[in-house]
Structures are given as structure tokens and as C-alpha cells.
C-alpha atoms as a PDB file:
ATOM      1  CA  UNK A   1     -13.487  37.727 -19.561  1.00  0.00           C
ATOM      2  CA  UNK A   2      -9.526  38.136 -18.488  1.00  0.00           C
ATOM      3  CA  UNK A   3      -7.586  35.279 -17.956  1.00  0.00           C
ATOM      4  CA  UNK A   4      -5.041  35.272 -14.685  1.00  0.00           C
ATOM      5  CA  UNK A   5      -2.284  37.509 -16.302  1.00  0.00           C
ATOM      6  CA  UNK A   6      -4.663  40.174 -17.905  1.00  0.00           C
ATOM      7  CA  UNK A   7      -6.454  40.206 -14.327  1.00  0.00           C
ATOM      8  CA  UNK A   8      -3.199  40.949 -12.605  1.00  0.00           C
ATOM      9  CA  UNK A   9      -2.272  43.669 -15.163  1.00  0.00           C
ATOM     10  CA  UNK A  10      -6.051  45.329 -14.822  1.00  0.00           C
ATOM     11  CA  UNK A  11      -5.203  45.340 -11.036  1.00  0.00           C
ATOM     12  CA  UNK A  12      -1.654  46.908 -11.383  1.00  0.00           C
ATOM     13  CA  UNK A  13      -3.020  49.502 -13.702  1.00  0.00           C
ATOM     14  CA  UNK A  14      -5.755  50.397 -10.868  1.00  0.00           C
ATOM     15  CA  UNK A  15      -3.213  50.382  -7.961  1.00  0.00           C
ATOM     16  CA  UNK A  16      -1.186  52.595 -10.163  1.00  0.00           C
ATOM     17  CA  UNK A  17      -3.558  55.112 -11.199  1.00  0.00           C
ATOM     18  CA  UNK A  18      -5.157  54.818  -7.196  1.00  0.00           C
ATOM     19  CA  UNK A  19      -1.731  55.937  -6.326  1.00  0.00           C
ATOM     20  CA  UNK A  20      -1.374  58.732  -8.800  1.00  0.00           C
ATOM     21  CA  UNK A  21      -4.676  60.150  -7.545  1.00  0.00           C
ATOM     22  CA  UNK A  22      -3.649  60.216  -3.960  1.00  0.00           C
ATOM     23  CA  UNK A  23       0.246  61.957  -5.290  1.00  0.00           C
ATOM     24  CA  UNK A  24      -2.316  64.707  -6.903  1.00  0.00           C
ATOM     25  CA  UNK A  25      -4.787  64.907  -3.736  1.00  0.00           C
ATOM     26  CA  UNK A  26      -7.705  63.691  -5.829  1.00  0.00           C
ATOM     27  CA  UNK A  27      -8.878  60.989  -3.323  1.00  0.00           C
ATOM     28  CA  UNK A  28     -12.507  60.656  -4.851  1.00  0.00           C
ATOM     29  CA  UNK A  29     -10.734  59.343  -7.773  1.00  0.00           C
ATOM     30  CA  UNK A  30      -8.432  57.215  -5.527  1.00  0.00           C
ATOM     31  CA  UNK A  31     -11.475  55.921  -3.889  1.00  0.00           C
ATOM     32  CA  UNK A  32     -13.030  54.940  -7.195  1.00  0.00           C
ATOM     33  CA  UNK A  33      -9.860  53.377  -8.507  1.00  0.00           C
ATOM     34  CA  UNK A  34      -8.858  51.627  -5.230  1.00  0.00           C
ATOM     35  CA  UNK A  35     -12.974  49.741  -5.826  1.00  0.00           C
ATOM     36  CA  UNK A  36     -12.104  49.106  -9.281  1.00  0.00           C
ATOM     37  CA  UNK A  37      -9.285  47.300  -8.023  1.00  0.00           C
ATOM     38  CA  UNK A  38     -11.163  45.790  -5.118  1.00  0.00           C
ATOM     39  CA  UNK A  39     -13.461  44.345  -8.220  1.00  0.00           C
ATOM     40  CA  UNK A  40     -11.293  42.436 -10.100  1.00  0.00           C
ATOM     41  CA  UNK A  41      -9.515  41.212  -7.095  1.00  0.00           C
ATOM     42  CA  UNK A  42     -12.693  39.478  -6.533  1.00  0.00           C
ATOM     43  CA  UNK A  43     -14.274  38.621  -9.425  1.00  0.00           C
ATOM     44  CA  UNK A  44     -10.546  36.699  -9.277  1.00  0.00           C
ATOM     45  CA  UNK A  45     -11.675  34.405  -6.570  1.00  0.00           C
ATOM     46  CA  UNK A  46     -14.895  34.370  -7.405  1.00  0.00           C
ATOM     47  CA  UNK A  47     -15.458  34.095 -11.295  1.00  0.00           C
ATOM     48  CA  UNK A  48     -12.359  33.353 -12.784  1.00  0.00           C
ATOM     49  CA  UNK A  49     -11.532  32.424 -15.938  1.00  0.00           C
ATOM     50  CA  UNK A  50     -14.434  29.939 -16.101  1.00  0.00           C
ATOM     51  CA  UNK A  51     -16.078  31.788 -19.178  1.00  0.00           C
ATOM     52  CA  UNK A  52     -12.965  31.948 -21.092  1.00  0.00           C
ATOM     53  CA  UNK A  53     -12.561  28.282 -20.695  1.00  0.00           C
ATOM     54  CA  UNK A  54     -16.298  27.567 -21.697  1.00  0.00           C
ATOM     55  CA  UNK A  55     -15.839  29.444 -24.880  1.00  0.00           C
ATOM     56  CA  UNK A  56     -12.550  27.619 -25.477  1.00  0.00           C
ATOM     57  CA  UNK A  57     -14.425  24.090 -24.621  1.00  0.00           C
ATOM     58  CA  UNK A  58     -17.708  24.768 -26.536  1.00  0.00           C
ATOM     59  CA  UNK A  59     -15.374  25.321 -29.585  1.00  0.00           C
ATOM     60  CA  UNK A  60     -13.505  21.780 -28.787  1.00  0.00           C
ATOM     61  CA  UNK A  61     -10.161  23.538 -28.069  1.00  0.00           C
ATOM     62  CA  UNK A  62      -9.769  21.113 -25.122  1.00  0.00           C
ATOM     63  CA  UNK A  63      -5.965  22.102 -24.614  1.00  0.00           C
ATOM     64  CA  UNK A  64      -6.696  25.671 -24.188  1.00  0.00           C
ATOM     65  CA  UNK A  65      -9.960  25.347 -22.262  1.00  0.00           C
ATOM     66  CA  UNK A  66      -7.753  22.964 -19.814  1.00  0.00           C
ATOM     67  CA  UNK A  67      -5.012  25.753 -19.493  1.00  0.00           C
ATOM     68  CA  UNK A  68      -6.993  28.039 -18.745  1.00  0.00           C
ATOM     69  CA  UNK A  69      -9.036  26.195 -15.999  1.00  0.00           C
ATOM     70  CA  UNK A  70      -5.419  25.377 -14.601  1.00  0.00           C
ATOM     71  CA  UNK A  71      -5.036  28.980 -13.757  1.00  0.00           C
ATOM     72  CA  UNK A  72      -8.419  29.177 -11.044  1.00  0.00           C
ATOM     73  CA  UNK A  73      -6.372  29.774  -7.856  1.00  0.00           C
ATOM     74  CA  UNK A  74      -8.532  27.799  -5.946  1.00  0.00           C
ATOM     75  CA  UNK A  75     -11.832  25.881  -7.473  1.00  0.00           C
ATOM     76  CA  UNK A  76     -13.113  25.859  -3.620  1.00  0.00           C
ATOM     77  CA  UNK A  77     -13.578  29.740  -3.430  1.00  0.00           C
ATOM     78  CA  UNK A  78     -15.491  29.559  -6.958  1.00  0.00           C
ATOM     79  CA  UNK A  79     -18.954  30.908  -7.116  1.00  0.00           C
ATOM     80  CA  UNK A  80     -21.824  28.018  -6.919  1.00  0.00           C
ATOM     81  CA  UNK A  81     -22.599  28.921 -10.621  1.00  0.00           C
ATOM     82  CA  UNK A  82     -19.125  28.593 -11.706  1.00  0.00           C
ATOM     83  CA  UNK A  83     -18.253  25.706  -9.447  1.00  0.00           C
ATOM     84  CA  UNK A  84     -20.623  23.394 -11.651  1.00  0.00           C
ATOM     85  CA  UNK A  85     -19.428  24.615 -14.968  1.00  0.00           C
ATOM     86  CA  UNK A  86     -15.908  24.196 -13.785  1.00  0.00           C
ATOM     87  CA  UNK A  87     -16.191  20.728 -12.449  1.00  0.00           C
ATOM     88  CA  UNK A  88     -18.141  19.577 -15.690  1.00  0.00           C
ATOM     89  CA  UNK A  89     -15.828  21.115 -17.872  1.00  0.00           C
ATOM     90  CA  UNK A  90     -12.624  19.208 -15.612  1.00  0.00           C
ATOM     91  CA  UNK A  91     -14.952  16.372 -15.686  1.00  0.00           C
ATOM     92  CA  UNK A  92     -15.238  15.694 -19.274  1.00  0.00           C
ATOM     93  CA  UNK A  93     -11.386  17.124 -20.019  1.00  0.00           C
ATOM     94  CA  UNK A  94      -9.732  14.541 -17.719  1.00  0.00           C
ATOM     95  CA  UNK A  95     -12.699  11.612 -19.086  1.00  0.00           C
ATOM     96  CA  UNK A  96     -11.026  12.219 -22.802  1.00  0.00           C
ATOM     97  CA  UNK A  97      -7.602  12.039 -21.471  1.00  0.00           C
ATOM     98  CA  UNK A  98      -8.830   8.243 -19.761  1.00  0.00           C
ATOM     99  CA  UNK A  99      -8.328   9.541 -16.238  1.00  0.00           C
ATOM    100  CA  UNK A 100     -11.680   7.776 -15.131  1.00  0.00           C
ATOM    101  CA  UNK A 101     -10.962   8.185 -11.551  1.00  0.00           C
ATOM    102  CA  UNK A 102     -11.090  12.171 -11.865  1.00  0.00           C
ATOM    103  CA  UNK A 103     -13.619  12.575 -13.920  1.00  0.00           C
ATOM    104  CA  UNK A 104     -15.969  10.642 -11.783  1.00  0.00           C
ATOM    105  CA  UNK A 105     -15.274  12.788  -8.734  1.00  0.00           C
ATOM    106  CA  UNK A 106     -15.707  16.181 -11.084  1.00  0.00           C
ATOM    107  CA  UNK A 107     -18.639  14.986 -12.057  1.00  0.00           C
ATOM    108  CA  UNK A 108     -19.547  13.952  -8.581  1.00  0.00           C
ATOM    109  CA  UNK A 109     -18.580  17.669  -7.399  1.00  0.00           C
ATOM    110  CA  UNK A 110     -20.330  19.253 -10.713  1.00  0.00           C
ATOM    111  CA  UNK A 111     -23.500  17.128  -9.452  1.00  0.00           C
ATOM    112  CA  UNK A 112     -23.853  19.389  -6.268  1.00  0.00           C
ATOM    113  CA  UNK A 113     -23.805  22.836  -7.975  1.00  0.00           C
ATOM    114  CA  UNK A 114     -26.202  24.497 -10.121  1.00  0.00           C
ATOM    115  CA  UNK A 115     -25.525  24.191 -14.075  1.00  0.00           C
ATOM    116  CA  UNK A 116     -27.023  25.569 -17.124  1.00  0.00           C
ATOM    117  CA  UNK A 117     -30.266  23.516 -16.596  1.00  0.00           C
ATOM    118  CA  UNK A 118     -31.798  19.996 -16.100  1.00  0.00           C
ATOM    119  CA  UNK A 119     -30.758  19.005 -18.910  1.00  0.00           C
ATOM    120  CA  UNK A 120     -27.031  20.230 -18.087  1.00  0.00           C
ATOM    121  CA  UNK A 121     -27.026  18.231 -14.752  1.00  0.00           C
ATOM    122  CA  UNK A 122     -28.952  14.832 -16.416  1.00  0.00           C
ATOM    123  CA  UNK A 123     -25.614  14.801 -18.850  1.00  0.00           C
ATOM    124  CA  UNK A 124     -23.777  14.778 -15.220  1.00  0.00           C
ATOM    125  CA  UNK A 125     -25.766  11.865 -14.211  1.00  0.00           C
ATOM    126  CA  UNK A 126     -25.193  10.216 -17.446  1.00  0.00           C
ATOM    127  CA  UNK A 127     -21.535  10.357 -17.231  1.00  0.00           C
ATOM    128  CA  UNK A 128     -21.993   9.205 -13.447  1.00  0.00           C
ATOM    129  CA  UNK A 129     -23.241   6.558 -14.953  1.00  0.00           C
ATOM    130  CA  UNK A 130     -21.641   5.548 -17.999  1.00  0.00           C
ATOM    131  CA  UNK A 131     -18.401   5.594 -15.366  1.00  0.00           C
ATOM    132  CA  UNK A 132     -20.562   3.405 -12.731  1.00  0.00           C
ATOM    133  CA  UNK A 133     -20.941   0.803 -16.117  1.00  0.00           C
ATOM    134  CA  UNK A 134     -17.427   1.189 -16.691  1.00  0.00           C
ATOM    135  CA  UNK A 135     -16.616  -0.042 -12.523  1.00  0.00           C
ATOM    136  CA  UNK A 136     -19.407  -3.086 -13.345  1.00  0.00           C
ATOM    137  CA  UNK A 137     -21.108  -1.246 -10.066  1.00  0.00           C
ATOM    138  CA  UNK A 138     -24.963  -1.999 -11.030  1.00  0.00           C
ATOM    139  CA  UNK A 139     -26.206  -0.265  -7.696  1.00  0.00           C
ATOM    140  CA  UNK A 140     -25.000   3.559  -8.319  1.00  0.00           C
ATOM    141  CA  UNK A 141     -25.632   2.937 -12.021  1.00  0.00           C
ATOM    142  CA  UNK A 142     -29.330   2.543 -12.173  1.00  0.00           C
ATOM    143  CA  UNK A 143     -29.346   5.059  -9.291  1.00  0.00           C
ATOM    144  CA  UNK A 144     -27.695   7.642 -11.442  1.00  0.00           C
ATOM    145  CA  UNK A 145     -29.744   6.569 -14.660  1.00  0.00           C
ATOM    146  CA  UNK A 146     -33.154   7.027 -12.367  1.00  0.00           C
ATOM    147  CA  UNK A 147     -31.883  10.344 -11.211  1.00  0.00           C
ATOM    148  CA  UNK A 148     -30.869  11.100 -14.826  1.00  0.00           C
ATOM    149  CA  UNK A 149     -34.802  10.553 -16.139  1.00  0.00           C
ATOM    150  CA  UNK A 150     -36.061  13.122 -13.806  1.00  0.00           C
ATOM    151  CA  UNK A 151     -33.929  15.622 -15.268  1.00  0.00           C
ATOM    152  CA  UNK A 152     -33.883  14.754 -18.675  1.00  0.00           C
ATOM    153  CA  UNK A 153     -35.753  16.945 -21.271  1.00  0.00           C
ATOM    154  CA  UNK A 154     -34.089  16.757 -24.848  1.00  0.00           C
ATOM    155  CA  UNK A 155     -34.854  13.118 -26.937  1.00  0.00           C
ATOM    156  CA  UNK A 156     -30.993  12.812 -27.281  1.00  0.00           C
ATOM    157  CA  UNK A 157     -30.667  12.356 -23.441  1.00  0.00           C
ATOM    158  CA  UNK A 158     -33.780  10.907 -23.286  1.00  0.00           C
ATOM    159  CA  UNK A 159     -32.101   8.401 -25.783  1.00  0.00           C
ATOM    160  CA  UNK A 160     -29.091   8.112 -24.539  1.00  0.00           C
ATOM    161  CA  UNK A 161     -31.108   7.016 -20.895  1.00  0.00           C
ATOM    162  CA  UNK A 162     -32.552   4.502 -22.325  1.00  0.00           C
ATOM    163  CA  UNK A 163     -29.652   2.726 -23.767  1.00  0.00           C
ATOM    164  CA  UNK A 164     -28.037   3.448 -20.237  1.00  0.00           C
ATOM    165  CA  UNK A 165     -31.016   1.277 -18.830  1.00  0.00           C
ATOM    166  CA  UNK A 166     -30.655  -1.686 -21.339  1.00  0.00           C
ATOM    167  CA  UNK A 167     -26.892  -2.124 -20.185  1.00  0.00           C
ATOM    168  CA  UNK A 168     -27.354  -1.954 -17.157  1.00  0.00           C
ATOM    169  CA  UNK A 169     -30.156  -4.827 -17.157  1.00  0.00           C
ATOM    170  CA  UNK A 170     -27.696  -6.950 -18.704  1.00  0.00           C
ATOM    171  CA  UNK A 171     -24.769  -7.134 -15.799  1.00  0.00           C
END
């Protein structure tokens, strides 16, 4: 749970000490070190610094959870786990800052990879919708909310569904 900079230290260190062993003819150790190395290069691409972001986000440090999700090299290479919980976590970052135009296509993106659970993915479609109310665009809004109810589970999204439905009667 490294961001960027203590990744690219963690590799120096292993390049270093791969070197060292090869200077001293130990190339087991090399070997070993040079796979270390090979690990963190690509739990780089792969993982990233998504679960240091989620712990800054869950704790509402929104400035902190954005900077770090600024430092993913490339959100594309991401893992499908982390893919989702980076897009949702873009997603409702860029929706606080009133950037409704990002935050629907994070949530759009964040739609198409796994989350946590159902319930993670109906607060996806909720969003989707609540930004489909925003655009007056009645189609994709009961489309979301009806996607939303099969993947609800908890009363508060269950809840918030319904009040969803009620507006969206109304335009």
C-alpha cells in the first residue's frame, strides 16, 4: 500500500541490492531480488495506489484520495477489480467538484467493472441516474433506476430508488 514515489524507491532498493549480489557472485540472491523488483514493477501497473486512495476517500479526505488517484500511470492498464473502485472513486470526486460531465462517464466506466458488491454497483446506477435527472433525459433515467432495483439490497438504496422513481414520473 505504496504510493508512486515509495514504489519507485522499493524498486531502486531491489535493483540495487540485485546488483550487489551479482558484484559478490551470489546470483540466487540476484535472481530473487531482480523478481522482487519484477513485483512491484507490476503491481505498479496493475494495482496502484487504488487502496491508498480508498482509505483516504472512506475517511472523506477527498483532496488526498484525489492526489493520490492522480498518480495511476495509466487507469487503462488497471486490474478489473481496481478499475471499478477507481472510476467510482473519480466518479464521485469530480461529482462534488460540479464536473457533471466526468462524473457521468466514471460512473459509466465504473458500471462495466466489478465493485465491492450489488449494492456497490446499484449506488453506480443511482448516480447514473440522479445525473440522467439532472440532463431532464427521462429514457436512460428510468433505465438506470430499473437496473438499479435489481441490484439493490440495503433499505437506504432501496429508499433512495424509490424517490429516484417518483421524480422521474414527474418530467
Amino acid at each position: 500500500m505504496y504510493n508512486a514515489k515509495g514504489r519507485y524507491i522499493l524498486m531502486a532498493l531491489f535493483l540495487i541490492a540485485s546488483a550487489i549480489c551479482l558484484v559478490y557472485k551470489q546470483e540466487e540472491l540476484a535472481a530473487v531480488t531482480a523478481m522482487f523488483f519484477g513485483f512491484v514493477l507490476w503491481s505498479h501497473f496493475k494495482q496502484s495506489s487504488i487502496l491508498l486512495a480508498a482509505k483516504y476517500y472512506h475517511k472523506g479526505d477527498y483532496n488526498n484520495a484525489e492526489r493520490v488517484l492522480a498518480e495511476v500511470p495509466n487507469p487503462d492498464r488497471l486490474a478489473r477489480k481496481r478499475r471499478g473502485y477507481y472510476e467510482f472513486m473519480m466518479g464521485n470526486i469530480v461529482l462534488k467538484k460540479g464536473m457533471f460531465d466526468q462524473a457521468e462517464r466514471h460512473f459509466q466506466i465504473a458500471s462495466r467493472f466489478p465493485l465491492g458488491g450489488k449494492n456497490d454497483k446499484a449506488f453506480v446506477m443511482i448516480h447514473l441516474a440522479n445525473l440522467a435527472f439532472r440532463k431532464k433525459d427521462k429514457e436512460r433515467m428510468i433505465a438506470y433506476i430499473e437496473h438499479a432495483k435489481t441490484l439493490a439490497v440495503t433499505p437506504k438504496a432501496q429508499e433512495i430508488i424509490q424517490k429516484l422513481d417518483i421524480e422521474a414520473n414527474k418530467l
